[in-house]
C-alpha atoms as a PDB file:
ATOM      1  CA  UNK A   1      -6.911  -9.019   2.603  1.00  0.00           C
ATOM      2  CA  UNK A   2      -5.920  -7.070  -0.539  1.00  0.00           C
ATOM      3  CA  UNK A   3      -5.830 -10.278  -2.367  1.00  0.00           C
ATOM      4  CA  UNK A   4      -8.802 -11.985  -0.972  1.00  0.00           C
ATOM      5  CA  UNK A   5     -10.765  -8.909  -2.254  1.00  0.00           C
ATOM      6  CA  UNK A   6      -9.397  -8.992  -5.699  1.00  0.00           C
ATOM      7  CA  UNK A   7      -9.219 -13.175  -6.061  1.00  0.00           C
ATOM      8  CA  UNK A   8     -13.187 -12.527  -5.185  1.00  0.00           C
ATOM      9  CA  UNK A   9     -13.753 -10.272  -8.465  1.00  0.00           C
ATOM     10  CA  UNK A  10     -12.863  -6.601  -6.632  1.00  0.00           C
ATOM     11  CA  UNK A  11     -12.675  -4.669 -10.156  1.00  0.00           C
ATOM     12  CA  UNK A  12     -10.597  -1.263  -8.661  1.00  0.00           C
ATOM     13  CA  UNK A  13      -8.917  -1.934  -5.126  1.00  0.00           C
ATOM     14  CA  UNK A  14      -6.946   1.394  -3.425  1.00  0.00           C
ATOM     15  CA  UNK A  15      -4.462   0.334  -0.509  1.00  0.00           C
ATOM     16  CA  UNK A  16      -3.956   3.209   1.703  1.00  0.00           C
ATOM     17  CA  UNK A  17      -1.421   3.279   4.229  1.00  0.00           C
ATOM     18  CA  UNK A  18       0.654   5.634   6.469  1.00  0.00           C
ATOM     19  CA  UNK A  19       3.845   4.038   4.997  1.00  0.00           C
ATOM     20  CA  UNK A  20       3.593   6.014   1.247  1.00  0.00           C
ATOM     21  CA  UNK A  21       6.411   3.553   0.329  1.00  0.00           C
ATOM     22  CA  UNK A  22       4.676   0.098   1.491  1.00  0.00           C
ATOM     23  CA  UNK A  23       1.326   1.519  -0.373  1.00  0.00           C
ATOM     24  CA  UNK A  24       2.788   2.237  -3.387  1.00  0.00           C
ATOM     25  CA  UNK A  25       4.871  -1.472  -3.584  1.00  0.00           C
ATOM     26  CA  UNK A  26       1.847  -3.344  -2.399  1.00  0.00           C
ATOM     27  CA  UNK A  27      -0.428  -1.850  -5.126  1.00  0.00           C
ATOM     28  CA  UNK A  28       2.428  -2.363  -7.556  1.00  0.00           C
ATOM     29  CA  UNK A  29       2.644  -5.952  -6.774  1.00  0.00           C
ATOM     30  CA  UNK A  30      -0.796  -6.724  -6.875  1.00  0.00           C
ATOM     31  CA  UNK A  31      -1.517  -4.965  -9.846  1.00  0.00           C
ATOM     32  CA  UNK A  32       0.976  -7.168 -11.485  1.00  0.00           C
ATOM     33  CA  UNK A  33      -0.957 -10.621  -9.819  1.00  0.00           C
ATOM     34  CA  UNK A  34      -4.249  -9.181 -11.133  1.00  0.00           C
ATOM     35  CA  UNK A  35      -3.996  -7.439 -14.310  1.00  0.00           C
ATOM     36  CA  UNK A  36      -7.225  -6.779 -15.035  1.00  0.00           C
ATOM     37  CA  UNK A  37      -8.308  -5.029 -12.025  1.00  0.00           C
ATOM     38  CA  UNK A  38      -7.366  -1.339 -10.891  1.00  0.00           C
ATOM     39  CA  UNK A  39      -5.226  -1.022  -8.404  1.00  0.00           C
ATOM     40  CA  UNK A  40      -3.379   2.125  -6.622  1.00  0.00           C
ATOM     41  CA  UNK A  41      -1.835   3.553  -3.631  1.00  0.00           C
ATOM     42  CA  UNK A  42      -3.411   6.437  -1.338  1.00  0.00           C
ATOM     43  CA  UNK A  43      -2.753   8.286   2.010  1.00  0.00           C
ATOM     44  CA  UNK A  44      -4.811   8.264   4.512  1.00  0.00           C
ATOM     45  CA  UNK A  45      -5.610  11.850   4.567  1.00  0.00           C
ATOM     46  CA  UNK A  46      -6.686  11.164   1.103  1.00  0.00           C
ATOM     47  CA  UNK A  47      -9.504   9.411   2.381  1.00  0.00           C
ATOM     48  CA  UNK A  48     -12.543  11.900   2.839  1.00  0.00           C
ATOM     49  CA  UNK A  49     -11.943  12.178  -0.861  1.00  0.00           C
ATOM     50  CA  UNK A  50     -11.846   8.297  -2.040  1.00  0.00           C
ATOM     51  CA  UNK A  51     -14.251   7.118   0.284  1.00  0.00           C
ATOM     52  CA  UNK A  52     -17.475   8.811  -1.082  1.00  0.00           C
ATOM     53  CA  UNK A  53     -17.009   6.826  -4.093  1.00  0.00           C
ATOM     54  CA  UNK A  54     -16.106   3.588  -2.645  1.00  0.00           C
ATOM     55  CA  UNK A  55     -18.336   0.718  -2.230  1.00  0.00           C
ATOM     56  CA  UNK A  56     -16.774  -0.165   0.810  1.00  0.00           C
ATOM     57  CA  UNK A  57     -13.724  -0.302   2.880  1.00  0.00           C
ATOM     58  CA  UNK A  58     -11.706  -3.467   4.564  1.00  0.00           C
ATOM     59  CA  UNK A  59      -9.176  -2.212   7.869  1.00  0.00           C
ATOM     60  CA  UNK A  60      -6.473  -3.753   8.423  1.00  0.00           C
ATOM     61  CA  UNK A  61      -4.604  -2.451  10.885  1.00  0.00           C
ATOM     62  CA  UNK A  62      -4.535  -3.506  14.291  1.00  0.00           C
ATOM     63  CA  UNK A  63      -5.953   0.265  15.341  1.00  0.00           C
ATOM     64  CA  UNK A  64      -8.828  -0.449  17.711  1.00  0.00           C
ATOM     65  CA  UNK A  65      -7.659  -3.583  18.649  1.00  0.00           C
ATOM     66  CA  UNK A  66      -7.962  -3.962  22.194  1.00  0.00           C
ATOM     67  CA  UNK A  67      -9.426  -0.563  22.948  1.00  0.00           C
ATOM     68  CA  UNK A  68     -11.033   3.078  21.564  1.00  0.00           C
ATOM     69  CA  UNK A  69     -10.266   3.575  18.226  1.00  0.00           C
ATOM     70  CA  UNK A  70      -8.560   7.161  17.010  1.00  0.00           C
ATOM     71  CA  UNK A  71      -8.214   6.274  13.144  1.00  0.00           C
ATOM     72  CA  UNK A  72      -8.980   8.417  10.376  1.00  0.00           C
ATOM     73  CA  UNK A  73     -10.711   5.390   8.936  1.00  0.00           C
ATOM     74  CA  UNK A  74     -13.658   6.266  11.004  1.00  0.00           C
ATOM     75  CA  UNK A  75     -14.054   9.809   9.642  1.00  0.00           C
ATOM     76  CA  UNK A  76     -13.926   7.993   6.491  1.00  0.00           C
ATOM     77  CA  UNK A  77     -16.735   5.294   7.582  1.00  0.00           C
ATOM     78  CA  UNK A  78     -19.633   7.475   7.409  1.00  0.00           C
ATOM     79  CA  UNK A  79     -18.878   8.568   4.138  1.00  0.00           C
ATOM     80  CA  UNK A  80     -19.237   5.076   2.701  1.00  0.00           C
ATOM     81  CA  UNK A  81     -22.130   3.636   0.631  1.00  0.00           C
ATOM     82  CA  UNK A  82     -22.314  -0.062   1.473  1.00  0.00           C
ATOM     83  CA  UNK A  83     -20.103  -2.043   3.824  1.00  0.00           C
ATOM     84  CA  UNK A  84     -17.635  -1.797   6.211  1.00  0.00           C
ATOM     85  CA  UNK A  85     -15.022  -4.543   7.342  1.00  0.00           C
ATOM     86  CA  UNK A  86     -13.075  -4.006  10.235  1.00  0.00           C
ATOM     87  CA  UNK A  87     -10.656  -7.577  10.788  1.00  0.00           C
ATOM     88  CA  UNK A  88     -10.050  -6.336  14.749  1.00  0.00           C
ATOM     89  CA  UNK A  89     -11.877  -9.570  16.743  1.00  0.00           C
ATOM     90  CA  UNK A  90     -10.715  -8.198  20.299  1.00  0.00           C
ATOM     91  CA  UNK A  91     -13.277  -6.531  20.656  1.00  0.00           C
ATOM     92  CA  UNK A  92     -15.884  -7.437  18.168  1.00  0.00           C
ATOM     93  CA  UNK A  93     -17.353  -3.903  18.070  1.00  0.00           C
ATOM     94  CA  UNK A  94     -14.889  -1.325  17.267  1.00  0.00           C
ATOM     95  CA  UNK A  95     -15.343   2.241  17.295  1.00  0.00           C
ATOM     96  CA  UNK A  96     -14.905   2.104  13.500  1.00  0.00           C
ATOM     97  CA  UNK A  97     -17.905  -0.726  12.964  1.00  0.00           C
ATOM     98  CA  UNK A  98     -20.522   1.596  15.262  1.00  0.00           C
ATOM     99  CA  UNK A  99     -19.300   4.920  13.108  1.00  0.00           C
ATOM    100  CA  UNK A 100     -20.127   2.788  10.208  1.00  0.00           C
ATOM    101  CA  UNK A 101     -23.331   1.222  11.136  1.00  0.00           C
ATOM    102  CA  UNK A 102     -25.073   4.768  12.927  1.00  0.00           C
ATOM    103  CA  UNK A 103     -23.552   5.754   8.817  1.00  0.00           C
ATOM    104  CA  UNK A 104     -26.160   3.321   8.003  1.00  0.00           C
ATOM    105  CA  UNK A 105     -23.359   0.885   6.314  1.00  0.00           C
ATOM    106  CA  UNK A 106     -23.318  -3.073   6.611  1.00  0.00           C
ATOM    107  CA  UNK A 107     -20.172  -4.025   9.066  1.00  0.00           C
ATOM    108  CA  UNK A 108     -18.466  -7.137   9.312  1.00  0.00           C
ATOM    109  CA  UNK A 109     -16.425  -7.724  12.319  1.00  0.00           C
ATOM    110  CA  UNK A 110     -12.781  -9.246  12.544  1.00  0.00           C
ATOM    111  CA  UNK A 111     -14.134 -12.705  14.086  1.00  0.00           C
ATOM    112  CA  UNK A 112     -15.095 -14.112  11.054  1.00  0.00           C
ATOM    113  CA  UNK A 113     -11.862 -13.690   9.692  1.00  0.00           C
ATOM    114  CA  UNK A 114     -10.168 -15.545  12.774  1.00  0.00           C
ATOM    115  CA  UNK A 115     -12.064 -18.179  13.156  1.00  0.00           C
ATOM    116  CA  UNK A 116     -11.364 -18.988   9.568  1.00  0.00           C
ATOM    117  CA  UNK A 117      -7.775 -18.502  10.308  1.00  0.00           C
ATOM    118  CA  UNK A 118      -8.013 -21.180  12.985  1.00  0.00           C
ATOM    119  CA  UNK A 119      -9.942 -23.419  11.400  1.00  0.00           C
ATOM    120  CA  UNK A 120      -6.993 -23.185   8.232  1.00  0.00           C
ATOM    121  CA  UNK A 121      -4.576 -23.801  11.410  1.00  0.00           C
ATOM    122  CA  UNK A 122      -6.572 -26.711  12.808  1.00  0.00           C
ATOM    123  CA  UNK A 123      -6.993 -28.117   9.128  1.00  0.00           C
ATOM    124  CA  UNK A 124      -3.345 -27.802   8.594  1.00  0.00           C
ATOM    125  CA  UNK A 125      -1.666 -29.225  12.127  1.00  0.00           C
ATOM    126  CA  UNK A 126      -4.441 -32.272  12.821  1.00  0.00           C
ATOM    127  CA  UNK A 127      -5.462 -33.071   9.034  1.00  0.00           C
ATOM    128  CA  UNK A 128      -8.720 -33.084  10.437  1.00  0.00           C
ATOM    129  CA  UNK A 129     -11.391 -30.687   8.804  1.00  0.00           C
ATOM    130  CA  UNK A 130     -12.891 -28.218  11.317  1.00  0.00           C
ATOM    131  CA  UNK A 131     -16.675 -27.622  11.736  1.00  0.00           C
ATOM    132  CA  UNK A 132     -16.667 -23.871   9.966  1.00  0.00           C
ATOM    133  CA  UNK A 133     -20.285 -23.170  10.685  1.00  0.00           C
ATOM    134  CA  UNK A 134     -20.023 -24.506  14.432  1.00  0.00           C
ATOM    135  CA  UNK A 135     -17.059 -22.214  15.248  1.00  0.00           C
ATOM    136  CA  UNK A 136     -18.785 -19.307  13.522  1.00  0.00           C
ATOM    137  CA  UNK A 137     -21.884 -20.219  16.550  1.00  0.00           C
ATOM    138  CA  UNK A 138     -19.809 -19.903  18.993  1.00  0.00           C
ATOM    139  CA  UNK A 139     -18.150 -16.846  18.246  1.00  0.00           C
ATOM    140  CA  UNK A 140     -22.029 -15.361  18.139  1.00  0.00           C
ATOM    141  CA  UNK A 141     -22.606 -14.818  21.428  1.00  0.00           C
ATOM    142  CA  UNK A 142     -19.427 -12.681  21.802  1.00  0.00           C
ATOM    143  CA  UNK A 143     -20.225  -9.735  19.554  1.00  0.00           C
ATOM    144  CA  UNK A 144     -22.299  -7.091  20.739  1.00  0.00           C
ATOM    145  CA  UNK A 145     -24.316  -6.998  17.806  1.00  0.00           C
ATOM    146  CA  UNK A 146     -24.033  -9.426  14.647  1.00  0.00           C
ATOM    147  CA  UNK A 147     -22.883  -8.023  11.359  1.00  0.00           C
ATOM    148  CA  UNK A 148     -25.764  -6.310   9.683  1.00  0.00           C
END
């Protein structure tokens, strides 16, 4: 996800993790792929202090996945100014995604990001090229509510 965000133009990227060690060698890494972008480690307790300036946060842990979410990402949500991403698809509406939206944030759910995953599967195991847009329609009526 980290590199998605930066190959798409992200200009200062912070990867925050309970794992200080992972953080830090992630952010190293990519800051070596993408030189001209910004990019650091944080804690997770740091984030009632990062988040207010963010534009937007991407989860990535499977936290919520399956059930109520108890992350500190969600404290974090309503202190955002634009979007949040949450890549859980099971269920489509996380506890994270309604902290952010009642924040008044846009939320994208986790669905997008596997159907594109199965459609790179598909693509890769039939040589056949998957209808994108028709997977995305059926995955519609399983969400609660549609990414604002």
């Amino acid at each position: 996800m980290a590199d998605a965000l930066l190959e798409s133009g992200a200009e200062h990227l912070i990867i925050v993790d309970r794992d200080d060690d992972k953080a830090v060698a992630l952010a190293g890494q990519l800051a070596a792929r993408f030189p001209t972008a910004r990019v650091e480690a944080s804690q997770p307790d740091k984030l009632p202090v990062v988040m207010p300036a963010a534009d937007g946060l991407v989860h990535c842990t499977p936290t919520g996945h399956g059930g109520p979410s108890r992350h500190t990402a969600g404290r974090g949500a309503a202190a955002c100014r634009t979007m949040v991403a949450d890549i859980v698809y099971r269920p489509l509406e996380t506890g994270l995604l309604r902290a952010a939206r009642a924040a008044g944030c846009r939320v994208m759910h986790g669905g997008h990001m596997a159907v594109h995953q199965a459609a790179d599967t598909l693509r890769l195991v039939t040589g056949r090229e998957p209808d994108v847009v028709r997977m995305l329609r059926m995955l519609r009526p399983f969400g609660r509510r549609q990414p604002s």
